[in-house]
PDB file of N, CA and C in Angstrom:
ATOM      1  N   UNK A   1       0.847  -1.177   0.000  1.00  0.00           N
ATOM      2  CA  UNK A   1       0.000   0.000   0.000  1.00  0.00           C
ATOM      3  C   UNK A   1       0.890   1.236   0.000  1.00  0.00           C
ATOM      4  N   UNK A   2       0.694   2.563  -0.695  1.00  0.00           N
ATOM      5  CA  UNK A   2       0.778   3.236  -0.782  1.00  0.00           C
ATOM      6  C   UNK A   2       1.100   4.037   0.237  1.00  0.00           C
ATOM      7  N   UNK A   3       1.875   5.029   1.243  1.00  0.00           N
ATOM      8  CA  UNK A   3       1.424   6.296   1.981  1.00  0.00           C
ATOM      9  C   UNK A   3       2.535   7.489   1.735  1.00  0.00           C
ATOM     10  N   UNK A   4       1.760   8.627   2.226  1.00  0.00           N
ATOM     11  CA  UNK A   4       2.565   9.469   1.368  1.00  0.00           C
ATOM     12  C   UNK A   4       3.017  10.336   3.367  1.00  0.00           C
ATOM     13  N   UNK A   5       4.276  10.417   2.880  1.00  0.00           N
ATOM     14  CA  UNK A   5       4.824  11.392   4.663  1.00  0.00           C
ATOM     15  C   UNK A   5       5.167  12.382   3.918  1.00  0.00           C
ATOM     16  N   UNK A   6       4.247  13.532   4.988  1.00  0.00           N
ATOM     17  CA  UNK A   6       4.407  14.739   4.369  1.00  0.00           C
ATOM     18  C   UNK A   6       5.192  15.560   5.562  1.00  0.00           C
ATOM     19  N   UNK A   7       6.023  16.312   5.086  1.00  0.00           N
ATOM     20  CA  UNK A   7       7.194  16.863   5.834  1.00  0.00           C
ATOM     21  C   UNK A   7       6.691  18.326   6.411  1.00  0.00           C
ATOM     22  N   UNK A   8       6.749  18.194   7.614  1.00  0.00           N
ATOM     23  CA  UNK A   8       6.812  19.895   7.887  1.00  0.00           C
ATOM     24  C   UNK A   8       7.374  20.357   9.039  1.00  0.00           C
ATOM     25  N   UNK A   9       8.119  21.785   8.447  1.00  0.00           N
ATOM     26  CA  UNK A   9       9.057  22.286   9.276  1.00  0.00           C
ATOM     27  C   UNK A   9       8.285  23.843   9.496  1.00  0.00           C
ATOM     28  N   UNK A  10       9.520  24.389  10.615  1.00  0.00           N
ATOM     29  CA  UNK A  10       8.705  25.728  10.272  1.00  0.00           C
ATOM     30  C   UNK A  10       9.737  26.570   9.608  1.00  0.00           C
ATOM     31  N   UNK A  11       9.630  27.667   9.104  1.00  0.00           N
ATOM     32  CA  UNK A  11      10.401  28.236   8.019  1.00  0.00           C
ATOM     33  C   UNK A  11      11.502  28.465   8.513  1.00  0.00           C
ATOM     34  N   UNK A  12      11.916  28.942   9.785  1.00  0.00           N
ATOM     35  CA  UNK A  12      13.530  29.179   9.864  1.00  0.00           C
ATOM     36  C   UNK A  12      14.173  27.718  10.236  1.00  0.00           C
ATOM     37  N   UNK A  13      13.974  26.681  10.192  1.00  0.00           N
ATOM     38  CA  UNK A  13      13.946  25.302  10.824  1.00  0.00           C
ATOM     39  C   UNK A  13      14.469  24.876   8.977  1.00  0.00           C
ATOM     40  N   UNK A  14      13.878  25.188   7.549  1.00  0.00           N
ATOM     41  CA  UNK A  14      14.315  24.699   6.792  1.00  0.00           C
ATOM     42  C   UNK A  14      15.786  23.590   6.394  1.00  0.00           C
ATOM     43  N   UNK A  15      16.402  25.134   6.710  1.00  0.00           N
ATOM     44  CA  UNK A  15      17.615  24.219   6.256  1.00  0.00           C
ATOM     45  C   UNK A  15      18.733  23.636   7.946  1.00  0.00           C
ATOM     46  N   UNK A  16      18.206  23.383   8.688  1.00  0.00           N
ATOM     47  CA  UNK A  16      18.479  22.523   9.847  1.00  0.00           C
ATOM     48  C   UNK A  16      18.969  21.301   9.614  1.00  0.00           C
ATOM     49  N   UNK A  17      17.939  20.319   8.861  1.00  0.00           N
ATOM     50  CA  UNK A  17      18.616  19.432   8.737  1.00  0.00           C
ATOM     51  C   UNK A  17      19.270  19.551   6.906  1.00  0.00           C
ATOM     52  N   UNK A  18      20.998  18.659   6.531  1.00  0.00           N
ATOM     53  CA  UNK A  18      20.945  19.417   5.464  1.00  0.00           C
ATOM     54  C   UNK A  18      20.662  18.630   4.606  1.00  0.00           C
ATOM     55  N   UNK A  19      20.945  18.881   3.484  1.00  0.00           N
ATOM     56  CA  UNK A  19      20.352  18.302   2.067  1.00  0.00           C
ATOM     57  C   UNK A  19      20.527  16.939   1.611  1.00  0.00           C
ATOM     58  N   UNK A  20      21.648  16.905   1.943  1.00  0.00           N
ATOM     59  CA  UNK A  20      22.804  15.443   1.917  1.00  0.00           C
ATOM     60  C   UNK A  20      22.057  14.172   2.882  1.00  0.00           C
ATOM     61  N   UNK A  21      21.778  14.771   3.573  1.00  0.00           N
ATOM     62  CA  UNK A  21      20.829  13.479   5.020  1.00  0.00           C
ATOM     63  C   UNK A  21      19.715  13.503   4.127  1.00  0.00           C
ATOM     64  N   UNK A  22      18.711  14.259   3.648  1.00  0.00           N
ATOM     65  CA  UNK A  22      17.507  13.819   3.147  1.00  0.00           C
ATOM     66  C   UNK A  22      17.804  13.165   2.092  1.00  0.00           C
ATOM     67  N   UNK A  23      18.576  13.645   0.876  1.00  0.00           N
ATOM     68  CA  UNK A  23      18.989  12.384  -0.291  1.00  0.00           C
ATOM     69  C   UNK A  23      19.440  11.208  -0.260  1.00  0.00           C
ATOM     70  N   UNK A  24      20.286  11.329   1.466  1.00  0.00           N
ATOM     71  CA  UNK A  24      20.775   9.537   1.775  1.00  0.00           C
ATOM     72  C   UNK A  24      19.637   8.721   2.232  1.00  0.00           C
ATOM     73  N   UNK A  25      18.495   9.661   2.906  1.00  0.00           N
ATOM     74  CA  UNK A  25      17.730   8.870   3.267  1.00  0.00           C
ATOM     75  C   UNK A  25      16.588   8.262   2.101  1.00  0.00           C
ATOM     76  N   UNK A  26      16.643   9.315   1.299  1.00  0.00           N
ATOM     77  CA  UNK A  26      15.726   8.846   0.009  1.00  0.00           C
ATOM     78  C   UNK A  26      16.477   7.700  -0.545  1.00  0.00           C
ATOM     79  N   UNK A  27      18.065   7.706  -0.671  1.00  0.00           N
ATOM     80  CA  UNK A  27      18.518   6.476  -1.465  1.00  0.00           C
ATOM     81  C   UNK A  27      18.353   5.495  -0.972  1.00  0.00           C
ATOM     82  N   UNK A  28      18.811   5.223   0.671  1.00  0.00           N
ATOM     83  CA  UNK A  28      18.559   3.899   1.459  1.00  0.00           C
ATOM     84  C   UNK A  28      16.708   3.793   0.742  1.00  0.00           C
ATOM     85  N   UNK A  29      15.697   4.220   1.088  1.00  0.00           N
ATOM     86  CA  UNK A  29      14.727   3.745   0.786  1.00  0.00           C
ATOM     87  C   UNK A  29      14.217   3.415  -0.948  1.00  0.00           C
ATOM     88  N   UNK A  30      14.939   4.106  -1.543  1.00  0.00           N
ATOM     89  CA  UNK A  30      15.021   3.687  -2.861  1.00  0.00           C
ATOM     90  C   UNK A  30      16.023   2.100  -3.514  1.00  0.00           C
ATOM     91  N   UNK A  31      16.749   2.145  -3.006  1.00  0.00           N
ATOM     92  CA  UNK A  31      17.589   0.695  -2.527  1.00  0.00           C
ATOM     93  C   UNK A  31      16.687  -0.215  -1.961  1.00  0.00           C
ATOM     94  N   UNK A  32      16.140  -0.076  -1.328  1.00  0.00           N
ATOM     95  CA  UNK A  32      15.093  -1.039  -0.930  1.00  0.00           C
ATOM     96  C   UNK A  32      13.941  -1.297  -1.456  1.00  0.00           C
ATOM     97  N   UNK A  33      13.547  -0.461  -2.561  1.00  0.00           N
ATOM     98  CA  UNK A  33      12.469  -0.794  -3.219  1.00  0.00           C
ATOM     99  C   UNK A  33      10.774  -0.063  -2.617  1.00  0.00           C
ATOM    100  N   UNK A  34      11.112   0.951  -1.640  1.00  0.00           N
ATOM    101  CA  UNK A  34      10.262   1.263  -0.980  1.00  0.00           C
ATOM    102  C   UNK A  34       9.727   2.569  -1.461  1.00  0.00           C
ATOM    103  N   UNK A  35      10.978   3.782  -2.214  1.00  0.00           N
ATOM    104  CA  UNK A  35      10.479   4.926  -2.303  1.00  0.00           C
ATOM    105  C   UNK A  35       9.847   4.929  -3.988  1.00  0.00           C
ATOM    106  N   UNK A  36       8.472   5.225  -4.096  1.00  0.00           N
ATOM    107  CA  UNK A  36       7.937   5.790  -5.306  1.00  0.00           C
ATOM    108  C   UNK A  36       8.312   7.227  -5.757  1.00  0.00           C
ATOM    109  N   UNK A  37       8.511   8.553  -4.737  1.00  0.00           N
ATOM    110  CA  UNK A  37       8.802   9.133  -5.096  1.00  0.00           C
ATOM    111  C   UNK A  37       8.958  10.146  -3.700  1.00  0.00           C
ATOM    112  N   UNK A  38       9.961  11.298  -4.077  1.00  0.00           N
ATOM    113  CA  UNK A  38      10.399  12.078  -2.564  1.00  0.00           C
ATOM    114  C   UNK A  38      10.517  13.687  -3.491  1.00  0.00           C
ATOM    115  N   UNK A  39      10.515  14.260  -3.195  1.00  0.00           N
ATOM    116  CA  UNK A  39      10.869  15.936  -3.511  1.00  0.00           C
ATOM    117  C   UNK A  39      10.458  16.998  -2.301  1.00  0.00           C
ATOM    118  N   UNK A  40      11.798  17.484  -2.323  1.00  0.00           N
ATOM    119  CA  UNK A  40      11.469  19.250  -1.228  1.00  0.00           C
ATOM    120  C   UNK A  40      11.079  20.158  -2.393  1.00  0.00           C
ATOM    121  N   UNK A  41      10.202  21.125  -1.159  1.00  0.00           N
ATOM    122  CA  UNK A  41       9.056  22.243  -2.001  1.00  0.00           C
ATOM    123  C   UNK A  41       9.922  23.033  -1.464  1.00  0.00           C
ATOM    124  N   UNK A  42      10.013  24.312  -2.605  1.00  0.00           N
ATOM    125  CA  UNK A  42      10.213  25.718  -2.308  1.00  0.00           C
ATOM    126  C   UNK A  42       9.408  25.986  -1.300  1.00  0.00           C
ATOM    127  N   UNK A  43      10.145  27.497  -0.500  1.00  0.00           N
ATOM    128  CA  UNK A  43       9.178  28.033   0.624  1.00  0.00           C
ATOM    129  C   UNK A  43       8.201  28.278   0.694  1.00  0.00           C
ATOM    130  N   UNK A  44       7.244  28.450   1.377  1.00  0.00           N
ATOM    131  CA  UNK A  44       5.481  28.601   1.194  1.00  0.00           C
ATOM    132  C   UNK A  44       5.267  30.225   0.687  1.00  0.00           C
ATOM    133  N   UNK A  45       6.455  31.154   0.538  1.00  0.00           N
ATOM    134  CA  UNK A  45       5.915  32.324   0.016  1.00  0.00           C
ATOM    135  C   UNK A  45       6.006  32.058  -1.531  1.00  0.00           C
ATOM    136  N   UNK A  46       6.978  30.897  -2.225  1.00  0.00           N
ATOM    137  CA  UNK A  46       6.112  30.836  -3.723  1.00  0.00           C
ATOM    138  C   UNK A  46       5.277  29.894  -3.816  1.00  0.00           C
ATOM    139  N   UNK A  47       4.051  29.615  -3.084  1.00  0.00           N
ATOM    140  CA  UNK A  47       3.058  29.185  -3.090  1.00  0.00           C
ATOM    141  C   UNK A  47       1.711  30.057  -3.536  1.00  0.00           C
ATOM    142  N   UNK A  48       1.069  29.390  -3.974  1.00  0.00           N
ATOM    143  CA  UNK A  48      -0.069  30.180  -4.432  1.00  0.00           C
ATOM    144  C   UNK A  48      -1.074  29.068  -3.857  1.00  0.00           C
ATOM    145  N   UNK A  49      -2.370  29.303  -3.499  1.00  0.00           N
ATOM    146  CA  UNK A  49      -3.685  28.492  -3.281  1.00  0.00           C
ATOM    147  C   UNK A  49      -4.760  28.956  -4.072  1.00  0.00           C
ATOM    148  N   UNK A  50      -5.147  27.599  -4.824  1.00  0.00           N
ATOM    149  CA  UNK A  50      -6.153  28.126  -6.042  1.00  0.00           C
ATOM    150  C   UNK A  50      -7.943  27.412  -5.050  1.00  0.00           C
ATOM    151  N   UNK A  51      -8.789  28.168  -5.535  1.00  0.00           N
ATOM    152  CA  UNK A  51     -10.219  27.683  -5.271  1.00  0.00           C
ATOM    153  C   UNK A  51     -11.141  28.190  -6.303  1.00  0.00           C
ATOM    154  N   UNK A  52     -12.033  27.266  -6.604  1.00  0.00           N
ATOM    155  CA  UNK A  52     -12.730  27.602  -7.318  1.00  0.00           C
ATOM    156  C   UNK A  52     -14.563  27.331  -6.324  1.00  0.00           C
ATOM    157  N   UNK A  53     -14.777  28.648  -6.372  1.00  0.00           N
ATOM    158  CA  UNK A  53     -16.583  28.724  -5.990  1.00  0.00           C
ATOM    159  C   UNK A  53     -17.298  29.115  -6.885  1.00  0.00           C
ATOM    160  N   UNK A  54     -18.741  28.352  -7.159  1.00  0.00           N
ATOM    161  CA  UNK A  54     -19.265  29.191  -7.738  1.00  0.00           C
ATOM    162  C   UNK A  54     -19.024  29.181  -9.213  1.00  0.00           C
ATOM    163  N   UNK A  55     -17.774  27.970  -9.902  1.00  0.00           N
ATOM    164  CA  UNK A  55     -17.480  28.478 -11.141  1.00  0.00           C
ATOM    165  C   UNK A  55     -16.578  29.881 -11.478  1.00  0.00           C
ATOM    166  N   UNK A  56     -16.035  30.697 -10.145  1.00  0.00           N
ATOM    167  CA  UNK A  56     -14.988  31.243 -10.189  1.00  0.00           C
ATOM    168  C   UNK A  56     -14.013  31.110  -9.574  1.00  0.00           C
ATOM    169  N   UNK A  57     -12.995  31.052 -10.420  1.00  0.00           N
ATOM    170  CA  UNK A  57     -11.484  31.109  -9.958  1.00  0.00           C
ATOM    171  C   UNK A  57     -10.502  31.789  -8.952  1.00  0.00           C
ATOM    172  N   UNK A  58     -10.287  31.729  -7.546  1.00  0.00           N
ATOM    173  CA  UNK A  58      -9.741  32.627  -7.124  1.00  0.00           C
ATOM    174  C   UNK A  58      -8.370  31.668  -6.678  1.00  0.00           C
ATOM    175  N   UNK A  59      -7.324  32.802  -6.643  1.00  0.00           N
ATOM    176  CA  UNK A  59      -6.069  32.754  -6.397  1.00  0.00           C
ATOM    177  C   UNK A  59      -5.338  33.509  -5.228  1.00  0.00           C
ATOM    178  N   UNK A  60      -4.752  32.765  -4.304  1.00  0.00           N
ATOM    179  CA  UNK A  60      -4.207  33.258  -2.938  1.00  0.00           C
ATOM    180  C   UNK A  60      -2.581  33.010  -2.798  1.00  0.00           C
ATOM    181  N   UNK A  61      -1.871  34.424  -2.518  1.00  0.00           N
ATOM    182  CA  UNK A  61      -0.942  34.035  -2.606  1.00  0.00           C
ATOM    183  C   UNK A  61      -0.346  33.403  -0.984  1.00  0.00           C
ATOM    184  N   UNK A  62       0.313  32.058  -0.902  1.00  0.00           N
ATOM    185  CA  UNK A  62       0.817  31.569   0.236  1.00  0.00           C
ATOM    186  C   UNK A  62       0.064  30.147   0.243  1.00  0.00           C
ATOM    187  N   UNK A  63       0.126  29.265   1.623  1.00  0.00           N
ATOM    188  CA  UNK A  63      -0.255  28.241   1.565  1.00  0.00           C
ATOM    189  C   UNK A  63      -1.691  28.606   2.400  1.00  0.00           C
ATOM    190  N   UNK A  64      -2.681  27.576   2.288  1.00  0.00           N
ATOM    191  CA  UNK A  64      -4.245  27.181   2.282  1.00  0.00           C
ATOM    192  C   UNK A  64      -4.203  27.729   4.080  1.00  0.00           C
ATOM    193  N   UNK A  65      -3.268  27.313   5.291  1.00  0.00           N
ATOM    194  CA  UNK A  65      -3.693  27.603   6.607  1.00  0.00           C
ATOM    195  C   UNK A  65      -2.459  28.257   7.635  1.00  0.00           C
ATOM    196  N   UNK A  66      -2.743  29.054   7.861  1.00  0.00           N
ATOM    197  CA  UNK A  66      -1.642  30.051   8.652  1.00  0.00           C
ATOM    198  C   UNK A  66      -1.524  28.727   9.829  1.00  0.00           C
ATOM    199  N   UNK A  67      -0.084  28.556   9.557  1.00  0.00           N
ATOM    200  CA  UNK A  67       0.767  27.633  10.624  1.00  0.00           C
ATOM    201  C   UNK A  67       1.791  27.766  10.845  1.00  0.00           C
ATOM    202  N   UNK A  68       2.554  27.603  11.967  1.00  0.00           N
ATOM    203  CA  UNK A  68       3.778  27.783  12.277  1.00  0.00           C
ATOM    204  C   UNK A  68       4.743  26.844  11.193  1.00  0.00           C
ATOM    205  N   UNK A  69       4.499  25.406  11.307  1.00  0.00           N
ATOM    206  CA  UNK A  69       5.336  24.802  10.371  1.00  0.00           C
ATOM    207  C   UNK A  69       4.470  24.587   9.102  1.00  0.00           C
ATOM    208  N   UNK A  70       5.257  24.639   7.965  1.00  0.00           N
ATOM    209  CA  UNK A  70       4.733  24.598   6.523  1.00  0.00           C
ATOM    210  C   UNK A  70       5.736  23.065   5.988  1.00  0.00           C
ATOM    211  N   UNK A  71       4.850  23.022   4.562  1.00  0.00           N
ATOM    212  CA  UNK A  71       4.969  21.346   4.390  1.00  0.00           C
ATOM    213  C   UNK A  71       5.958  22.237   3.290  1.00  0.00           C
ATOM    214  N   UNK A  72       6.851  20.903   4.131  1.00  0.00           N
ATOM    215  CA  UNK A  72       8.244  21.158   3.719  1.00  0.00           C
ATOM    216  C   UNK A  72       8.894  20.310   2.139  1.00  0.00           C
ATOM    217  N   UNK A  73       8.585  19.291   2.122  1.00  0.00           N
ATOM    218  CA  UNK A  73       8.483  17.902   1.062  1.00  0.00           C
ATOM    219  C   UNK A  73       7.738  16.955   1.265  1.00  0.00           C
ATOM    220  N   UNK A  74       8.118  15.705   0.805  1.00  0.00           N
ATOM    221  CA  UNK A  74       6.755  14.444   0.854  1.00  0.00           C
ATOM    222  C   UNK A  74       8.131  12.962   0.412  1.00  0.00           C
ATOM    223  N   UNK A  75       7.238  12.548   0.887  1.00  0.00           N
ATOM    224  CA  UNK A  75       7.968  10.987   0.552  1.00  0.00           C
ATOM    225  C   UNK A  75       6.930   9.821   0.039  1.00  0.00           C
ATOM    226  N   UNK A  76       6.623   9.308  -0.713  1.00  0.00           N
ATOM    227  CA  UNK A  76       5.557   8.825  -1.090  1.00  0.00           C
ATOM    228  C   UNK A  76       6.722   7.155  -1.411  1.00  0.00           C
ATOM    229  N   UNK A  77       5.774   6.455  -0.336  1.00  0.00           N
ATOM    230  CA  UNK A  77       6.054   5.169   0.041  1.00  0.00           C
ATOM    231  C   UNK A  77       5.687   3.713  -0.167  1.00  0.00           C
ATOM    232  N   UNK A  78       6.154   2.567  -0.320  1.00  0.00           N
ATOM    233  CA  UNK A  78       5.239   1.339  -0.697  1.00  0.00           C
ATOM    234  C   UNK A  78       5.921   0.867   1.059  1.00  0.00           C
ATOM    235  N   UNK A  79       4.832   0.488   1.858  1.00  0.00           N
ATOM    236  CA  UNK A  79       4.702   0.153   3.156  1.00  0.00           C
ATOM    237  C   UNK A  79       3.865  -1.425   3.066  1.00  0.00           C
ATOM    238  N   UNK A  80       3.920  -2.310   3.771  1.00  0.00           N
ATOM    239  CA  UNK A  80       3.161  -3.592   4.124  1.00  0.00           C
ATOM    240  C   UNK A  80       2.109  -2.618   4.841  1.00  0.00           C
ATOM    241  N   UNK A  81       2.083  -1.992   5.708  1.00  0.00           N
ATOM    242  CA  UNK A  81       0.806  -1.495   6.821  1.00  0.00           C
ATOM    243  C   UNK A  81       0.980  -0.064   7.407  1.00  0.00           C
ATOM    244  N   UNK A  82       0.043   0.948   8.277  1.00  0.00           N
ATOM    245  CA  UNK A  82       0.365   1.771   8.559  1.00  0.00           C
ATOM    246  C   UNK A  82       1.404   1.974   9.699  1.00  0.00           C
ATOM    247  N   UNK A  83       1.937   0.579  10.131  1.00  0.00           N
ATOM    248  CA  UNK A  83       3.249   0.303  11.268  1.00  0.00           C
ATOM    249  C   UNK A  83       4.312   0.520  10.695  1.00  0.00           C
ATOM    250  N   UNK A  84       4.512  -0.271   9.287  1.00  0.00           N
ATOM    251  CA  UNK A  84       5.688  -0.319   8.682  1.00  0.00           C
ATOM    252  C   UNK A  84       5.635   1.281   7.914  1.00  0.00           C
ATOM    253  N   UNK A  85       5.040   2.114   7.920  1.00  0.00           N
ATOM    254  CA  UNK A  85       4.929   3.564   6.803  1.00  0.00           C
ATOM    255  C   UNK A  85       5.790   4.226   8.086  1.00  0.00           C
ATOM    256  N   UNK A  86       4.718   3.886   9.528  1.00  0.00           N
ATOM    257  CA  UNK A  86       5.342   4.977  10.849  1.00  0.00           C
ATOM    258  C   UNK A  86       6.958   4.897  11.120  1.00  0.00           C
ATOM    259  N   UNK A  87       7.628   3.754  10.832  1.00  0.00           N
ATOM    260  CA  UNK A  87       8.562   3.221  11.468  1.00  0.00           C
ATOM    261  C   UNK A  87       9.876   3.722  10.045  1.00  0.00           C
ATOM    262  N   UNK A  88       9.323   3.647   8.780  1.00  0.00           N
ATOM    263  CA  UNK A  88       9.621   3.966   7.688  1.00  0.00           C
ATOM    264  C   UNK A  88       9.780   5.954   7.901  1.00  0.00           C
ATOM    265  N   UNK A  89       9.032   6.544   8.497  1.00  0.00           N
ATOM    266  CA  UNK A  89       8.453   8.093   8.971  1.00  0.00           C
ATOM    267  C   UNK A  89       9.522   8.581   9.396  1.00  0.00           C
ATOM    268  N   UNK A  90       9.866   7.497  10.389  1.00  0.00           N
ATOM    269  CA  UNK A  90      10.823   7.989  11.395  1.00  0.00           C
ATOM    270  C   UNK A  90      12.139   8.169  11.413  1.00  0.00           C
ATOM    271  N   UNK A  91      12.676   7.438  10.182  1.00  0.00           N
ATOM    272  CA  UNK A  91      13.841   7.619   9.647  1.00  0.00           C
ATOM    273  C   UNK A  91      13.813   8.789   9.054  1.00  0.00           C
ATOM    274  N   UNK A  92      12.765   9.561   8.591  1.00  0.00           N
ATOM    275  CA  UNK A  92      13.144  11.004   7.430  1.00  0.00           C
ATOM    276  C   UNK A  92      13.820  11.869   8.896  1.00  0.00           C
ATOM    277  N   UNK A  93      14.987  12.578   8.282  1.00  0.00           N
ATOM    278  CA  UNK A  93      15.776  13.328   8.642  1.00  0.00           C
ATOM    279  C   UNK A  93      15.331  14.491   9.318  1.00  0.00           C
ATOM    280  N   UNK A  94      14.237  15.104   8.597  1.00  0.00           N
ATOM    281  CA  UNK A  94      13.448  16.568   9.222  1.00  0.00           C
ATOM    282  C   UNK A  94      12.673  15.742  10.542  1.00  0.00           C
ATOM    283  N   UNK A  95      12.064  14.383  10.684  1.00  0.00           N
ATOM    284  CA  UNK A  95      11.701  14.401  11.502  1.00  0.00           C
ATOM    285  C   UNK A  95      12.113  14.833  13.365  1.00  0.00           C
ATOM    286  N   UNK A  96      13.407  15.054  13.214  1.00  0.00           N
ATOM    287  CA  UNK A  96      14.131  15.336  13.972  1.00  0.00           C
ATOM    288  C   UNK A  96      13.811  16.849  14.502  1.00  0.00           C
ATOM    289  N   UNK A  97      13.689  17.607  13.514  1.00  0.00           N
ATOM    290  CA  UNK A  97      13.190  19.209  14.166  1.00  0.00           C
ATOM    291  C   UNK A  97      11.692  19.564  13.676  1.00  0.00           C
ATOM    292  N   UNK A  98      11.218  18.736  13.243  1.00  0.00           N
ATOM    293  CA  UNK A  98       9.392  19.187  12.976  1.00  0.00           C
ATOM    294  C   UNK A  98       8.669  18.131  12.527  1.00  0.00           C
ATOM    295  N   UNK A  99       7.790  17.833  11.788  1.00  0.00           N
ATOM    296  CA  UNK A  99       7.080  16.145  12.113  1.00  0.00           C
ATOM    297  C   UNK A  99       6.930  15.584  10.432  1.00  0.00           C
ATOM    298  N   UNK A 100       6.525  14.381  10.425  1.00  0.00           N
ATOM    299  CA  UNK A 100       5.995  13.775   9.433  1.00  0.00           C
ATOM    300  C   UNK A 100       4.589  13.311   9.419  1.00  0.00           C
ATOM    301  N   UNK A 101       3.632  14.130   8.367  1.00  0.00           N
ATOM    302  CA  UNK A 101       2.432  13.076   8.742  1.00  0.00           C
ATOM    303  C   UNK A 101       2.361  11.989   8.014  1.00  0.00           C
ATOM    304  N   UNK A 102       2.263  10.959   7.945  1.00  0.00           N
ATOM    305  CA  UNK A 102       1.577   9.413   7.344  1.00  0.00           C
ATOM    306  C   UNK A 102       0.002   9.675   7.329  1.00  0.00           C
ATOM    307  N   UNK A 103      -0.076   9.262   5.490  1.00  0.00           N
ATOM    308  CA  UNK A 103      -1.043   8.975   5.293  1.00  0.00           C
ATOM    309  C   UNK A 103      -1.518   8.059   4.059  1.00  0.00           C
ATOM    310  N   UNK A 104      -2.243   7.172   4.569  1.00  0.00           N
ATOM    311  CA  UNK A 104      -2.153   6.685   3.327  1.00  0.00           C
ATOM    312  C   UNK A 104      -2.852   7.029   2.059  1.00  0.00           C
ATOM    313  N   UNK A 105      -2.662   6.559   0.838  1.00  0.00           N
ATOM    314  CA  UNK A 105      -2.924   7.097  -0.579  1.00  0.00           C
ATOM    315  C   UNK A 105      -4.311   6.195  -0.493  1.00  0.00           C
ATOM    316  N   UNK A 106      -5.241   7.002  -1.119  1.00  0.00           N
ATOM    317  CA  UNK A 106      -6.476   6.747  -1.375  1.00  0.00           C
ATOM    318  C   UNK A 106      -6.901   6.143  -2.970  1.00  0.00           C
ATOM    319  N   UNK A 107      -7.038   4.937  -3.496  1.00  0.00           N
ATOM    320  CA  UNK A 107      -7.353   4.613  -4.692  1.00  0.00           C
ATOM    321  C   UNK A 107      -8.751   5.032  -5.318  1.00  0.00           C
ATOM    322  N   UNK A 108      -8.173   6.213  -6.158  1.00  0.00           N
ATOM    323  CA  UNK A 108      -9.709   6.380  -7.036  1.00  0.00           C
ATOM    324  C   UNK A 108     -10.828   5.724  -7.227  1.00  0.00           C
ATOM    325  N   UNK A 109     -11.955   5.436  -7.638  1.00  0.00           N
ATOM    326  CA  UNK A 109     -12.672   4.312  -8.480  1.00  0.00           C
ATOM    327  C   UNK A 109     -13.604   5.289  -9.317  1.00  0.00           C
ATOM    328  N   UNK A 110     -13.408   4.584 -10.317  1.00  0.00           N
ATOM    329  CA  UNK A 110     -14.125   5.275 -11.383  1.00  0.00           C
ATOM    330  C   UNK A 110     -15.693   5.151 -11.375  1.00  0.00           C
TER     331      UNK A 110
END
């Protein structure tokens, strides 16, 4: 199954942990056959939040909820269960100065 750990730090916390620890940790899990896919996001001020009401389009600049920590990257995972995703969580590097959420990926149906 699928889950995706979504990273969040708070903005001066970014570059804390450094770049080199999150790519080793993406490779160990890519070596193993576990990572589908990992990427860090630019800061939440080039963020934009789109909504549409009503059939109109509106555009916000920043992320969707004023929070101290902002989602930092994602790790999108192949886990046996939501034990093995947590335990998998806990190895990401940022978890160390701000959190990871686990969640798992939801399959469409048409």
């Amino acid at each position: 199954m699928k889950y995706l750990c979504l990273v969040y730090l708070e903005e001066q916390k970014l570059h804390a942990v450094p770049d080199n620890e999150c790519m080793a940790c993406g490779d160990v899990f890519r070596n193993s056959g576990v990572l589908i896919a990992a990427e860090a996001l630019q800061p939440i001020a080039t963020a934009a939040t789109v909504r549409v009401r009503n059939g109109k389009v509106s555009v916000t600049d920043g992320p969707f909820a004023e929070t101290k920590e902002q989602l930092a990257g994602f790790y999108l995972l192949d886990a046996r269960d939501l034990n093995e995703a947590i335990q998998m969580a806990a190895k990401i590097p940022p978890a160390r100065e701000g959190s990871v959420e686990v969640r798992p990926v939801r399959e469409l149906t048409p």
